[in-house]
Protein backbone atom coordinates (compact mmCIF):
# COMPACT_ATOMS: atom_id res chain seq x y z
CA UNK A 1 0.00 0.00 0.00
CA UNK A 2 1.15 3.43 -0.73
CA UNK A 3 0.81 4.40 3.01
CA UNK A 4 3.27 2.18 4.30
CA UNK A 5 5.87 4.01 2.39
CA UNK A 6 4.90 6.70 5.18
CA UNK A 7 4.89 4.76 8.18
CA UNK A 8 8.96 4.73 9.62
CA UNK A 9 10.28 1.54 10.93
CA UNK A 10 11.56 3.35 14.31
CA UNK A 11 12.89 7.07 15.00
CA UNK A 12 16.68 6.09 13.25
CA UNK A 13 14.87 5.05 9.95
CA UNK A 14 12.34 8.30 10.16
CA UNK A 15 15.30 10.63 10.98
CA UNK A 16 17.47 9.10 7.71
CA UNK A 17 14.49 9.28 5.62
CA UNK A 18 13.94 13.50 6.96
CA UNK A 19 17.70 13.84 6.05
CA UNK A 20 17.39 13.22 2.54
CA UNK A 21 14.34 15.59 1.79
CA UNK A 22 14.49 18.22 4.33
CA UNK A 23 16.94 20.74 3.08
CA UNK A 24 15.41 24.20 2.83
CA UNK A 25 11.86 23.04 4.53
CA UNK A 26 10.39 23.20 7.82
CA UNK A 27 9.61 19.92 9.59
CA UNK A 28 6.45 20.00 11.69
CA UNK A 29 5.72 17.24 14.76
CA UNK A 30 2.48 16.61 16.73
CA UNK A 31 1.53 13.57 18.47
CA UNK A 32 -1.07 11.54 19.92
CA UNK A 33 -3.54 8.88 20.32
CA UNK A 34 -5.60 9.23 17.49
CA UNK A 35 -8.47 6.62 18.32
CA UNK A 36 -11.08 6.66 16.20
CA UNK A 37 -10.18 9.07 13.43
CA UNK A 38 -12.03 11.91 13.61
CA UNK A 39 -13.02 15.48 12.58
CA UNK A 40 -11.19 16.98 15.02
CA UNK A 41 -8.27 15.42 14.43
CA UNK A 42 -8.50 16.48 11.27
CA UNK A 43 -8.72 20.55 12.16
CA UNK A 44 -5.40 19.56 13.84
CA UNK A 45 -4.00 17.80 11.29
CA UNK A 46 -4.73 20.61 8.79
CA UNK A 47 -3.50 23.12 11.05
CA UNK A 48 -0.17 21.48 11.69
CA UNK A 49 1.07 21.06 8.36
CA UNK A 50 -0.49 24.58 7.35
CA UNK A 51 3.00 25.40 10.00
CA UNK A 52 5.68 23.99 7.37
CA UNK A 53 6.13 21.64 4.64
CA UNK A 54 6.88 18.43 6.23
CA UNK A 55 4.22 16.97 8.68
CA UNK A 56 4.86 14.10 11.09
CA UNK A 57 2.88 12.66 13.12
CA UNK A 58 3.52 10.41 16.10
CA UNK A 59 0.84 7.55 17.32
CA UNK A 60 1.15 6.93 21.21
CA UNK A 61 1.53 3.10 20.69
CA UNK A 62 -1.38 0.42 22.57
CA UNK A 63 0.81 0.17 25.46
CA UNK A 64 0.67 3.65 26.45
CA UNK A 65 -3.05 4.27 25.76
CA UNK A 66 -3.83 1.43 27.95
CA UNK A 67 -1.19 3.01 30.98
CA UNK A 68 -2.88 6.65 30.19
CA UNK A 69 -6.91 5.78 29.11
CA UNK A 70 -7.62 2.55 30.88
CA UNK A 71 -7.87 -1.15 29.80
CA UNK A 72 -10.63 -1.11 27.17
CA UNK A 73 -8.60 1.63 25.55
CA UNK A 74 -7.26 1.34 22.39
CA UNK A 75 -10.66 0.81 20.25
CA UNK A 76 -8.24 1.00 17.03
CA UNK A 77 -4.64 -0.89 17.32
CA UNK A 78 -1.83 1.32 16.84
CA UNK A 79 -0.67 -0.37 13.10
CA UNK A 80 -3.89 0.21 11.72
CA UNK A 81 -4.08 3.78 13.41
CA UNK A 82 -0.97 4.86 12.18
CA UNK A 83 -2.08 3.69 8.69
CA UNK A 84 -5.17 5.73 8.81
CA UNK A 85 -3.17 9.16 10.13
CA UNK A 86 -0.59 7.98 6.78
CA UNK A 87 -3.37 7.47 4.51
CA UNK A 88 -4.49 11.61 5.02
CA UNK A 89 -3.24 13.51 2.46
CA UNK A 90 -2.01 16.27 4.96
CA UNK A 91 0.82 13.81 6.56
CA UNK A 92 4.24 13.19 5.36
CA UNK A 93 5.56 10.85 7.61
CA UNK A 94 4.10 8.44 10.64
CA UNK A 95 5.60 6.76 13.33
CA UNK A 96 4.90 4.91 16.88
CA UNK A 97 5.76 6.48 20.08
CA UNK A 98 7.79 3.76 21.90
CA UNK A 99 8.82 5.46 24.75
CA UNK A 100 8.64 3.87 28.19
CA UNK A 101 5.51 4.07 30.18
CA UNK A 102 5.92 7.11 32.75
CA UNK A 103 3.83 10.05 34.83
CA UNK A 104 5.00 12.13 31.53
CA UNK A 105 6.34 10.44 28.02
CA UNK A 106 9.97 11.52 27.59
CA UNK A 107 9.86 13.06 24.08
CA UNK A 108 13.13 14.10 23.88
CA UNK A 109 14.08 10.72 22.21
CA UNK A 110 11.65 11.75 18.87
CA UNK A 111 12.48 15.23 19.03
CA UNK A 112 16.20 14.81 19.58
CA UNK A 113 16.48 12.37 16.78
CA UNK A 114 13.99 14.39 13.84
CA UNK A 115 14.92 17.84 14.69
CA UNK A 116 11.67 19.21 13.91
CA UNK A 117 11.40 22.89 13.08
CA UNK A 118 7.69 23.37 14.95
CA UNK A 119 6.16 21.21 17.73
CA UNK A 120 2.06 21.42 17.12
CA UNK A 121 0.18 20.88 20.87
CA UNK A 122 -3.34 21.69 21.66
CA UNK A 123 -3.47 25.08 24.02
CA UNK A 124 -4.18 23.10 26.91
CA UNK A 125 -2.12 19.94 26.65
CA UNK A 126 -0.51 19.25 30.50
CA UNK A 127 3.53 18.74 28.36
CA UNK A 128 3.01 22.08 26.86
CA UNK A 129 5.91 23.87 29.68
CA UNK A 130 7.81 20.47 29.20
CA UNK A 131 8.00 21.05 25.41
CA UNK A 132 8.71 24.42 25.46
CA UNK A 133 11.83 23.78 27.75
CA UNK A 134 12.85 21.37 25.62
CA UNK A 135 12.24 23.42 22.36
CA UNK A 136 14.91 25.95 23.91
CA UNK A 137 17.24 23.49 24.62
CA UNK A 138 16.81 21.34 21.11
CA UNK A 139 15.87 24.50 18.82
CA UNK A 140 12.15 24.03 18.05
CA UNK A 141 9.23 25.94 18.14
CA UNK A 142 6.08 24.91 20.14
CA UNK A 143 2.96 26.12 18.44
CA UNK A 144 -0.48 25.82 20.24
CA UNK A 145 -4.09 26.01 18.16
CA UNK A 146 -7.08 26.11 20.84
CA UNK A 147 -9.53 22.89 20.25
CA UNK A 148 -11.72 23.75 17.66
CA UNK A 149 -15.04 21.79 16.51
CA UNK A 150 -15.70 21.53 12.93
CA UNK A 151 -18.18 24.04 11.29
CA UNK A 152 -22.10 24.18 12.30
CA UNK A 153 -21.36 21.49 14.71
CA UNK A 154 -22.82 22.52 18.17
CA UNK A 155 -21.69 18.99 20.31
CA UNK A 156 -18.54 18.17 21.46
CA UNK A 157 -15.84 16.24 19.01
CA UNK A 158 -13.46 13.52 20.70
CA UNK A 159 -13.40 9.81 20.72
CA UNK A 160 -14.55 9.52 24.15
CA UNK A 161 -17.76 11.47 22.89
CA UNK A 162 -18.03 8.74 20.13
CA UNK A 163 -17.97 5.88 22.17
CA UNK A 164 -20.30 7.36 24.35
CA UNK A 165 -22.68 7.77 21.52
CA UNK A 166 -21.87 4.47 20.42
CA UNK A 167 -22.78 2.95 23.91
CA UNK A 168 -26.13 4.42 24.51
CA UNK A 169 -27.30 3.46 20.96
CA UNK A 170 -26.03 -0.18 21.26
């Protein structure tokens, strides 16, 4: 499938694969669960890469989700979530978050190794201080956008909200 060409094998093989095409271009990073594909991630999708030229995207791995959401968290497993965030025509590059389970995911390994130009986070993500500390110390920009709901749409949009709606109908 096309999209695999997207997906990196680990942060070494995304960082080589950077190297060779990001001369002259901004590399943008934003990361997270990404459960049941939605609008909203969309809107923050779209406003990521509208912050350079080359978007990647990180997927918190099954592991992780479990440690941060509970047990019956993942819905979607992380291969065939990072496929779907590869398959949008907004990102460049894809690849799983393996770092070790903790009170707060040490990002510097990712960041350290892709040297990304711009860090996307949503205004009131809890690692936004943490990333900005580390964008002075590793050169890279953190960029907020406030959680936004897609047009004419007057309920909430996250996947919790989804499988809430998918519970009391079933």
């Amino acid at each position: 499938m096309l999209t695999d060409k997207k997906i990196a094998k680990n942060y070494a093989h995304l960082a080589r694969k950077l190297n060779a095409v990001r001369k002259g271009k901004h590399v943008v990073f934003l990361s997270g669960t990404f459960d049941l594909l939605h609008t909203g991630h969309l809107i923050f999708f779209d406003f990521a890469k509208r912050q350079g030229d080359i978007l990647v995207v990180g997927i918190a791995t099954d592991q992780n989700i479990k440690f941060y959401k509970g047990p019956k968290r993942p819905v979607i497993p992380e291969k065939l979530r990072a496929r779907l965030a590869a398959g949008l025509a907004m990102v460049d590059h894809v690849v799983l978050l393996d770092e070790e389970i903790t009170e707060e995911l040490d990002v510097q390994k990712i960041l350290s190794a892709i040297r990304p130009n711009k860090v996307v986070l949503l205004q009131k993500d809890p690692l936004l201080r943490s990333h900005q500390k580390l964008g002075e110390k590793l050169g890279f920009k953190v960029v907020t956008q406030a959680r936004r709901k897609p047009l004419n749409v007057d309920f909430p949009i996250s996947t919790s909200w989804i499988i809430e709606q998918i519970k009391k109908r079933y």
